[in-house]
PDB file of N, CA and C in Angstrom:
ATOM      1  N   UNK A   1    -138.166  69.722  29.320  1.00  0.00           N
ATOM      2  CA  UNK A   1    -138.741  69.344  28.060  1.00  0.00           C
ATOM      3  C   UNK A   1    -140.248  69.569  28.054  1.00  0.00           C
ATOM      4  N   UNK A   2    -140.901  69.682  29.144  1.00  0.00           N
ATOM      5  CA  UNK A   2    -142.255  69.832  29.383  1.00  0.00           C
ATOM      6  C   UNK A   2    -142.471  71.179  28.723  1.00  0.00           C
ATOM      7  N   UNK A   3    -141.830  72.289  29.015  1.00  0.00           N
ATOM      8  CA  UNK A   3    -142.022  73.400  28.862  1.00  0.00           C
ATOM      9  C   UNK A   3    -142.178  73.837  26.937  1.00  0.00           C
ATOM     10  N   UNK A   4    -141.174  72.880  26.123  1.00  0.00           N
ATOM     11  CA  UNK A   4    -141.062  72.909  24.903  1.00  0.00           C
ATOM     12  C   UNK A   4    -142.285  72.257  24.184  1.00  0.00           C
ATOM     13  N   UNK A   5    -143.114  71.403  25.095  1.00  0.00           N
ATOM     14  CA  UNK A   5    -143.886  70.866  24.495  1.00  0.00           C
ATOM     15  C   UNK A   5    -145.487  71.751  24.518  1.00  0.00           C
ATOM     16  N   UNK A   6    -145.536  72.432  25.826  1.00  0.00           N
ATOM     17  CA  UNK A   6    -146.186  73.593  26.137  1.00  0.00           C
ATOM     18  C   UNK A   6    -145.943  74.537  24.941  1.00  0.00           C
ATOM     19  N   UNK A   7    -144.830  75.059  24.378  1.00  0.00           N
ATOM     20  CA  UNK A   7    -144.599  76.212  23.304  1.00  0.00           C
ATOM     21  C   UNK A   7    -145.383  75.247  21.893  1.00  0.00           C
ATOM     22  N   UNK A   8    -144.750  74.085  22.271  1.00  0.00           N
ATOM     23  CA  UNK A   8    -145.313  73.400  20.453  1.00  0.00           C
ATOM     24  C   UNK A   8    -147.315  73.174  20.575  1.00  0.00           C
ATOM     25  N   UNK A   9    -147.623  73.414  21.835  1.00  0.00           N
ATOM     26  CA  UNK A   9    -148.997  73.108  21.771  1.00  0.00           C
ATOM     27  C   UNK A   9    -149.583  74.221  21.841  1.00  0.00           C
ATOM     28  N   UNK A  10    -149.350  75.714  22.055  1.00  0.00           N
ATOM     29  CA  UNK A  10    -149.515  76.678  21.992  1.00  0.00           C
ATOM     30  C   UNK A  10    -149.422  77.527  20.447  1.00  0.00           C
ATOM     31  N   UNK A  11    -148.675  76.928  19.765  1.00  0.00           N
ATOM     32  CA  UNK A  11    -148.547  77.650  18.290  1.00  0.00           C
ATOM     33  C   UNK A  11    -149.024  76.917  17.690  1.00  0.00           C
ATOM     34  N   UNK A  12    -149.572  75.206  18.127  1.00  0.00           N
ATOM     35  CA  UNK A  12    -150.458  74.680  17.240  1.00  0.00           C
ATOM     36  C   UNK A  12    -151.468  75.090  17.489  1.00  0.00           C
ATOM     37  N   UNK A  13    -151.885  75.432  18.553  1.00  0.00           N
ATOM     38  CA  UNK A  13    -153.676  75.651  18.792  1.00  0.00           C
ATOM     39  C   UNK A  13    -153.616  77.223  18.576  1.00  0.00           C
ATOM     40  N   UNK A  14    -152.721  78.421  18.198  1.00  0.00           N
ATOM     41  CA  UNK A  14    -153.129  79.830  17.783  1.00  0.00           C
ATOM     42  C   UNK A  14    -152.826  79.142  15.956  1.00  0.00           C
ATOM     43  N   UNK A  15    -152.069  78.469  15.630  1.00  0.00           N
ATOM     44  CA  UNK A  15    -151.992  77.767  14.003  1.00  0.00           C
ATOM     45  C   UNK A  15    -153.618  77.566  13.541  1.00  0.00           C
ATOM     46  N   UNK A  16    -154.261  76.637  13.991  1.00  0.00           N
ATOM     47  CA  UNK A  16    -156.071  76.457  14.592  1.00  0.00           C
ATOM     48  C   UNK A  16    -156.695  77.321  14.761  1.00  0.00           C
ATOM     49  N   UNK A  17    -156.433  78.286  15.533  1.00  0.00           N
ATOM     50  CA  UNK A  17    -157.462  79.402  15.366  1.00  0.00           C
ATOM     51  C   UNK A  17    -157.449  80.151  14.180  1.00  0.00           C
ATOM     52  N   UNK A  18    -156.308  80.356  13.622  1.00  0.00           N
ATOM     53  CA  UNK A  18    -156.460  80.986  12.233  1.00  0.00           C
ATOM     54  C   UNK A  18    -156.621  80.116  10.737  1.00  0.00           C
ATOM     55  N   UNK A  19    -157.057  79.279  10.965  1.00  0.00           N
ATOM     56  CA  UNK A  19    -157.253  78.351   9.675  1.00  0.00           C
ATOM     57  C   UNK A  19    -159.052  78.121   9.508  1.00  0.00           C
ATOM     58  N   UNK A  20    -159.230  78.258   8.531  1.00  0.00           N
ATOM     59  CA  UNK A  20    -161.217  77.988   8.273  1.00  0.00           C
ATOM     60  C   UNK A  20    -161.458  76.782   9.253  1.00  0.00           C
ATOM     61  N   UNK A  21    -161.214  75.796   9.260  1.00  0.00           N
ATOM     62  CA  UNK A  21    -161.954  74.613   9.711  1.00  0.00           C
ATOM     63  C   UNK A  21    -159.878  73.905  10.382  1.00  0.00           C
ATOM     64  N   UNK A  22    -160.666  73.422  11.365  1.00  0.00           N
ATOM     65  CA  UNK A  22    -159.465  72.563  13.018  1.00  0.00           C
ATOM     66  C   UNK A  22    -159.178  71.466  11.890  1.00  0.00           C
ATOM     67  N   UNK A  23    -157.371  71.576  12.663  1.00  0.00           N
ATOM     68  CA  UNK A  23    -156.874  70.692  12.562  1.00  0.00           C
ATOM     69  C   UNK A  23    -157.624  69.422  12.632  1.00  0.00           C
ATOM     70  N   UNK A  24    -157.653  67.861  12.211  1.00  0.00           N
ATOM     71  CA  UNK A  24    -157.536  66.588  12.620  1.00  0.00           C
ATOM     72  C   UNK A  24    -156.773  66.544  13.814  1.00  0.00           C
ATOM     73  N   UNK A  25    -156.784  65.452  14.439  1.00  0.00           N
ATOM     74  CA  UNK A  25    -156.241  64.970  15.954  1.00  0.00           C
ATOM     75  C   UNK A  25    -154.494  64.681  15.102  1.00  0.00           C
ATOM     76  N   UNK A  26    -154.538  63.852  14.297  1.00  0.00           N
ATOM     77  CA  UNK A  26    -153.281  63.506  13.437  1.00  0.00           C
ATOM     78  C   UNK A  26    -152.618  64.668  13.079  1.00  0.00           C
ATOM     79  N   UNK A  27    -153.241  65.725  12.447  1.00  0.00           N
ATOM     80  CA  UNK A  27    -152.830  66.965  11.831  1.00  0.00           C
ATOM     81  C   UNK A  27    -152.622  67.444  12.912  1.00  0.00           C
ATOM     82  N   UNK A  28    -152.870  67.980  13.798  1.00  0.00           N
ATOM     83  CA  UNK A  28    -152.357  68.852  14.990  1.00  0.00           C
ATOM     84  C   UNK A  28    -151.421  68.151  15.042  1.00  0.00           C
ATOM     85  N   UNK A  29    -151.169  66.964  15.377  1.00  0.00           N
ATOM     86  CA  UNK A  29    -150.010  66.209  16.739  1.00  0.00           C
ATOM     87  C   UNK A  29    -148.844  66.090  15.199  1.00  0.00           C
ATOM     88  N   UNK A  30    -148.818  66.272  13.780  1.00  0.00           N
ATOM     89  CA  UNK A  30    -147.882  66.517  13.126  1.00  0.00           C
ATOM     90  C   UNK A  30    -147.904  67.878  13.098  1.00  0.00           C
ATOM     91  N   UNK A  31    -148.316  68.796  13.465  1.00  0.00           N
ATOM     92  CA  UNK A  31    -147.878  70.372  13.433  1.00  0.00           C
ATOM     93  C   UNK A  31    -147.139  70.422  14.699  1.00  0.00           C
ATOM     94  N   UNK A  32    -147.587  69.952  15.931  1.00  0.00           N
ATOM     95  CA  UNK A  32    -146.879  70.460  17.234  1.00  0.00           C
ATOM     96  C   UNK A  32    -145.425  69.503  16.899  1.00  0.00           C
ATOM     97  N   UNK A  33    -145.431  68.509  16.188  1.00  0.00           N
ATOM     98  CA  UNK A  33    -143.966  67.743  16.097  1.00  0.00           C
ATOM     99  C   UNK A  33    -143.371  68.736  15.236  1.00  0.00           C
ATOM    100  N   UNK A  34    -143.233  69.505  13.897  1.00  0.00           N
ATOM    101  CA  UNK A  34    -142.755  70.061  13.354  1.00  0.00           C
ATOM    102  C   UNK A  34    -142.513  71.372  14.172  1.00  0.00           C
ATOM    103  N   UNK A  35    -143.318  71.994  15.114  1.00  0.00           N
ATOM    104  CA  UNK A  35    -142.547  73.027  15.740  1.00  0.00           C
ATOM    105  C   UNK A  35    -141.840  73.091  16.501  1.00  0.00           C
ATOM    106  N   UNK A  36    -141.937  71.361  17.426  1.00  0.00           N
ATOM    107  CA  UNK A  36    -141.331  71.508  17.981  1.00  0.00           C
ATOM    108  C   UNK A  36    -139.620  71.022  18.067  1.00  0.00           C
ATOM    109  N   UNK A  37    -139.533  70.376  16.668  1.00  0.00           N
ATOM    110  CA  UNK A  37    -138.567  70.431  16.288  1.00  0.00           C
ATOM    111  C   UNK A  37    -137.654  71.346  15.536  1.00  0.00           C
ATOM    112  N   UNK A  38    -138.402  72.269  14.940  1.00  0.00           N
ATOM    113  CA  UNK A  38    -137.941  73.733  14.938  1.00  0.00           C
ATOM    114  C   UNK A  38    -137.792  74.705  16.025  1.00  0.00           C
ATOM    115  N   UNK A  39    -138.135  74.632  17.189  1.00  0.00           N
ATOM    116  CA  UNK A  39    -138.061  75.590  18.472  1.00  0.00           C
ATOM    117  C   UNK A  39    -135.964  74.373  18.543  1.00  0.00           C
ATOM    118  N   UNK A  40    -136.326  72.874  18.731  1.00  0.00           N
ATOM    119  CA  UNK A  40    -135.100  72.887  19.153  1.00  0.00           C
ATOM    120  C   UNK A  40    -133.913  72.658  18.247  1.00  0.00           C
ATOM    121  N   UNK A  41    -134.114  72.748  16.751  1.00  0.00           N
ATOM    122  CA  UNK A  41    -133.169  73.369  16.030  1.00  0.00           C
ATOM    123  C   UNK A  41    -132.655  74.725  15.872  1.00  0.00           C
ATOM    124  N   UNK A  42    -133.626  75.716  16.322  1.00  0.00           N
ATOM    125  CA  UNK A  42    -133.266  77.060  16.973  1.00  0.00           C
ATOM    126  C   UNK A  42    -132.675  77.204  17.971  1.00  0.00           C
ATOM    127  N   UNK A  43    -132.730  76.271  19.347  1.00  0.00           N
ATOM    128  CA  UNK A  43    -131.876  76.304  20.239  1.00  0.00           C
ATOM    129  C   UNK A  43    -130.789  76.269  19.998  1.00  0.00           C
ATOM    130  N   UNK A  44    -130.572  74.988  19.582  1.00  0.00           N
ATOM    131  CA  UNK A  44    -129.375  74.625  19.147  1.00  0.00           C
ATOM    132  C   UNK A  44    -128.540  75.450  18.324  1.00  0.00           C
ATOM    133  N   UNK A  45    -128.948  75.917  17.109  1.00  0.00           N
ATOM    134  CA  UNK A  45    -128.334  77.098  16.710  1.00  0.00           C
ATOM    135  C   UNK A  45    -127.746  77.847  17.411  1.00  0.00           C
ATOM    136  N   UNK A  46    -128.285  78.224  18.658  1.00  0.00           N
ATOM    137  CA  UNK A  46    -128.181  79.648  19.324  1.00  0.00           C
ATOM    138  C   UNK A  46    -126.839  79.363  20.060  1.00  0.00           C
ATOM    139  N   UNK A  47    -127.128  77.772  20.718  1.00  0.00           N
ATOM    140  CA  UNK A  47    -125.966  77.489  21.532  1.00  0.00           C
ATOM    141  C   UNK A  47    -124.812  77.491  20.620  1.00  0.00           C
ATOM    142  N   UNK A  48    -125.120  76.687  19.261  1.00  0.00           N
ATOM    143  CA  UNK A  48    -123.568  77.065  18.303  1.00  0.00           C
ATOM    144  C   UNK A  48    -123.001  78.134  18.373  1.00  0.00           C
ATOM    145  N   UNK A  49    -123.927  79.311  18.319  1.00  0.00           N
ATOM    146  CA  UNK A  49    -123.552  80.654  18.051  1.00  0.00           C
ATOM    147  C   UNK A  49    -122.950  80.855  19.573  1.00  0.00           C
ATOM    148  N   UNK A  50    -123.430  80.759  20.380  1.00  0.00           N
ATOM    149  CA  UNK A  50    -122.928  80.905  22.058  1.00  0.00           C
ATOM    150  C   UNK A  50    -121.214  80.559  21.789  1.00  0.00           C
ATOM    151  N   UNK A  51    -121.414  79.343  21.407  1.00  0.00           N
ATOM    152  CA  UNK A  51    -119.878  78.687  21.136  1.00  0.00           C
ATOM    153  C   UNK A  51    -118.899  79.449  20.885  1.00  0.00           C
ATOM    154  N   UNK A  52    -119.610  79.653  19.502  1.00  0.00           N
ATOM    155  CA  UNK A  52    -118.247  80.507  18.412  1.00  0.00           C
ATOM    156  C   UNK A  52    -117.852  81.632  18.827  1.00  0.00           C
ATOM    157  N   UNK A  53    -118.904  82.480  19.707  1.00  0.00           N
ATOM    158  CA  UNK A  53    -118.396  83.905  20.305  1.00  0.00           C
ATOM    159  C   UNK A  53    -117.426  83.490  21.496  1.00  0.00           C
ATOM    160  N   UNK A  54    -117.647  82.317  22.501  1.00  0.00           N
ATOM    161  CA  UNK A  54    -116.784  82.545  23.373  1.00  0.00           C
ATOM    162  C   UNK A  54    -115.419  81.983  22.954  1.00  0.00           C
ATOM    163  N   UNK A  55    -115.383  81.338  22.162  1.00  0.00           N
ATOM    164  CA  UNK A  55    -113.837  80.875  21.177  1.00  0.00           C
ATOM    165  C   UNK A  55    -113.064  82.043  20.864  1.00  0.00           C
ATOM    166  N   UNK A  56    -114.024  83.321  20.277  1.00  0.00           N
ATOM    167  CA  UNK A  56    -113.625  84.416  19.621  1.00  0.00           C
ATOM    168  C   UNK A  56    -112.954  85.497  20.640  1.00  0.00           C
ATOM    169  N   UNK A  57    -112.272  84.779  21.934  1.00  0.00           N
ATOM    170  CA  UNK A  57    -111.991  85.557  22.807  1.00  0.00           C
ATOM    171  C   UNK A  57    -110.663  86.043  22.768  1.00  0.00           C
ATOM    172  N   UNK A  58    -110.422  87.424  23.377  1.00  0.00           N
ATOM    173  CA  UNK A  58    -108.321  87.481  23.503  1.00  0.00           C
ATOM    174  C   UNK A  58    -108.104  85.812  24.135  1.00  0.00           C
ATOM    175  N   UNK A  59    -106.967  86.115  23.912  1.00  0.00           N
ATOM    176  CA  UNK A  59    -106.221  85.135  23.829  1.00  0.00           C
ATOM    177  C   UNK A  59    -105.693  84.572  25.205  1.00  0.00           C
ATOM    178  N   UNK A  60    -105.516  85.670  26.155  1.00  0.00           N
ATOM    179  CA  UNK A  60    -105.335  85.276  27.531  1.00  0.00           C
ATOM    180  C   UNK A  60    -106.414  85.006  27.980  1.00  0.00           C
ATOM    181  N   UNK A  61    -107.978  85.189  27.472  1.00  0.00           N
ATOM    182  CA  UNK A  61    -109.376  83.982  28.189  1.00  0.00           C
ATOM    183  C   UNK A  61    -109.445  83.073  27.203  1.00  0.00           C
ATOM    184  N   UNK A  62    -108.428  82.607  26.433  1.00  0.00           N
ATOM    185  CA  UNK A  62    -109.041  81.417  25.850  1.00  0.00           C
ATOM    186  C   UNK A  62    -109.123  80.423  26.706  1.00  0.00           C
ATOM    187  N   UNK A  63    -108.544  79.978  27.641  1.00  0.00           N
ATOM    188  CA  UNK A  63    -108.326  78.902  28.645  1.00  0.00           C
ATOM    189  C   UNK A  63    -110.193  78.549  29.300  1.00  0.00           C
ATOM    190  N   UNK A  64    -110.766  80.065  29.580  1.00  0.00           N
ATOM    191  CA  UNK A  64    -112.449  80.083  30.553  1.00  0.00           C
ATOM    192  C   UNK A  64    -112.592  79.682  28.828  1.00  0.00           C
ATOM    193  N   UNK A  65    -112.773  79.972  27.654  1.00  0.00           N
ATOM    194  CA  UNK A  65    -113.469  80.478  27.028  1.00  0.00           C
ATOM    195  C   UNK A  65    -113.585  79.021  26.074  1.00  0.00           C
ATOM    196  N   UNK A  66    -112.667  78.190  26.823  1.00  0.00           N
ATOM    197  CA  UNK A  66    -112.681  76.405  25.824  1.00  0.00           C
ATOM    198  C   UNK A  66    -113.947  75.989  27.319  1.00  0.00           C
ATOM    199  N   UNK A  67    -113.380  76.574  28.617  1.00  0.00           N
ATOM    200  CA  UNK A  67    -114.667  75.506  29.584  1.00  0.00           C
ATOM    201  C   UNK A  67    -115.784  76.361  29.465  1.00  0.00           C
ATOM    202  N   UNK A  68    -115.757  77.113  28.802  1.00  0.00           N
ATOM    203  CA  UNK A  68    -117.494  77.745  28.640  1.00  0.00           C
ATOM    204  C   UNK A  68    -117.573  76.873  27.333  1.00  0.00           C
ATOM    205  N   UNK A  69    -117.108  76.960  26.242  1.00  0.00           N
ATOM    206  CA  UNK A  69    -117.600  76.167  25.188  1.00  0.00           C
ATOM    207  C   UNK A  69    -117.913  74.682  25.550  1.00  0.00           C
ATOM    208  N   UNK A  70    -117.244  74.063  26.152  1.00  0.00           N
ATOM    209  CA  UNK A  70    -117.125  72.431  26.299  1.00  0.00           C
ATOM    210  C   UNK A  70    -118.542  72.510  27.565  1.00  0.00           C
ATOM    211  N   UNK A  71    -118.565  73.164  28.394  1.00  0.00           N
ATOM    212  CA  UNK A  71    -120.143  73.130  29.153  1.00  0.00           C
ATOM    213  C   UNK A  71    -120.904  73.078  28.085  1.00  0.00           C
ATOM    214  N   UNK A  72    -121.358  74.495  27.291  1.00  0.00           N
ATOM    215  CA  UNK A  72    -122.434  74.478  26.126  1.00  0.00           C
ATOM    216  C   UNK A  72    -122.800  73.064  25.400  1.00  0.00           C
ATOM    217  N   UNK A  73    -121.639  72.500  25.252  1.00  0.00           N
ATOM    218  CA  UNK A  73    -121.824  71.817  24.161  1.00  0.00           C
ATOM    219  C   UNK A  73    -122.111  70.547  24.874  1.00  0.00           C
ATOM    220  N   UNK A  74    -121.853  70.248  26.083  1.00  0.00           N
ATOM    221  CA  UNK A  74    -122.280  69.199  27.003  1.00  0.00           C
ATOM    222  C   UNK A  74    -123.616  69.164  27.290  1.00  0.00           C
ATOM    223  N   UNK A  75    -124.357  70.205  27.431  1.00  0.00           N
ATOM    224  CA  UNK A  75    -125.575  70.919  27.614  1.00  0.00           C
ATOM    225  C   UNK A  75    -126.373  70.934  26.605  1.00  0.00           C
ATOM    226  N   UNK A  76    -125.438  70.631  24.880  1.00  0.00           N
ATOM    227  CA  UNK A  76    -126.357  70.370  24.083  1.00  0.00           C
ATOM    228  C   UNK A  76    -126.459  68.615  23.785  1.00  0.00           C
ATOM    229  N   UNK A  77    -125.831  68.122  23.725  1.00  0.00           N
ATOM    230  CA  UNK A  77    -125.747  66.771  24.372  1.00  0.00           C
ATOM    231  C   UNK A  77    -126.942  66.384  25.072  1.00  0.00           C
ATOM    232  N   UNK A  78    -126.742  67.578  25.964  1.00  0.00           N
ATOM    233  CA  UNK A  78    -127.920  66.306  27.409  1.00  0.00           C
ATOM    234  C   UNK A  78    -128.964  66.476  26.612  1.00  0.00           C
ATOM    235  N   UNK A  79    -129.354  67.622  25.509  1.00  0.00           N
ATOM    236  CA  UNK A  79    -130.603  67.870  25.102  1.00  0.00           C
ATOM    237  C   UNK A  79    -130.966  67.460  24.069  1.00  0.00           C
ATOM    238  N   UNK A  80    -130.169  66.707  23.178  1.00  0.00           N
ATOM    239  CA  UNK A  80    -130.676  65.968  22.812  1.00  0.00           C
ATOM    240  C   UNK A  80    -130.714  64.662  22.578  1.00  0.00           C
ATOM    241  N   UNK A  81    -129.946  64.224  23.952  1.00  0.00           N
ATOM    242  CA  UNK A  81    -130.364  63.140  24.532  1.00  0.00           C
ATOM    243  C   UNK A  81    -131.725  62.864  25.019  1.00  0.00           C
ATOM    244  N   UNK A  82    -132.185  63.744  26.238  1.00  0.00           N
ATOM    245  CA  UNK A  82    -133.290  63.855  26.214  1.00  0.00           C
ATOM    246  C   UNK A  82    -134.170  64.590  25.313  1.00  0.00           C
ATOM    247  N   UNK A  83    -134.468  64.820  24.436  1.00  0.00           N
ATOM    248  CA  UNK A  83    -135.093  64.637  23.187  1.00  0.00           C
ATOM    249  C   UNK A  83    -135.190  63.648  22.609  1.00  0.00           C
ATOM    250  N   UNK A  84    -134.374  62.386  22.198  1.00  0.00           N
ATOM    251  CA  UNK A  84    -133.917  61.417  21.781  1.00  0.00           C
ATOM    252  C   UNK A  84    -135.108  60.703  22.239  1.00  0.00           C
ATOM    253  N   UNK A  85    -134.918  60.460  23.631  1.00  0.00           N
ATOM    254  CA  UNK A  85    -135.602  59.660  24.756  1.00  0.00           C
ATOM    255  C   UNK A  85    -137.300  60.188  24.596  1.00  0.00           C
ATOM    256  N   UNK A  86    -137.352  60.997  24.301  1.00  0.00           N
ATOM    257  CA  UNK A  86    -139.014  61.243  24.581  1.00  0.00           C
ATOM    258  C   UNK A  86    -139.993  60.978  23.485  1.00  0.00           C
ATOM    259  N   UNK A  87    -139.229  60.992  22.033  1.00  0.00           N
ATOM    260  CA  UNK A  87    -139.837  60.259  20.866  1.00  0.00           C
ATOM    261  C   UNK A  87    -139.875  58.821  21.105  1.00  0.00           C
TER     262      UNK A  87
END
């Protein structure tokens, strides 16, 4: 989660460089929350999409292709659990 918070403080402070006059201390720390809740609604997306392709398998890997889905989705769980936890 460290690393996501690194990406949300990085597109707030290039957000800052291109604006006439800096963020507020308040205004930044609501820009890095909005991205960084968009970086992990994009994740998440991605893992949905992960999902639905390995569902979309012949029929003799559906068996790997439910424990690849049910990992993913355990994996999205933990994340936003811990997400949960850090607000």
């Amino acid at each position: 989660m460290k690393n996501l918070r690194q990406i949300a403080d990085k597109a707030t402070d290039a957000i800052n460089e291109l604006l006439n006059s800096p963020l507020s201390d308040a205004q930044a720390e609501g820009v890095r929350d909005i991205i960084e809740k968009t970086v992990v609604r994009a994740l998440l997306e991605g893992q949905h999409r992960a999902v639905d392709a390995a569902l979309m398998c012949p029929e003799a890997d559906q068996d790997m292709a439910h424990k690849i889905a049910s990992a993913i989705r355990r994996k999205n769980d933990l994340l936003i659990a811990n997400l949960s936890s850090m607000r």
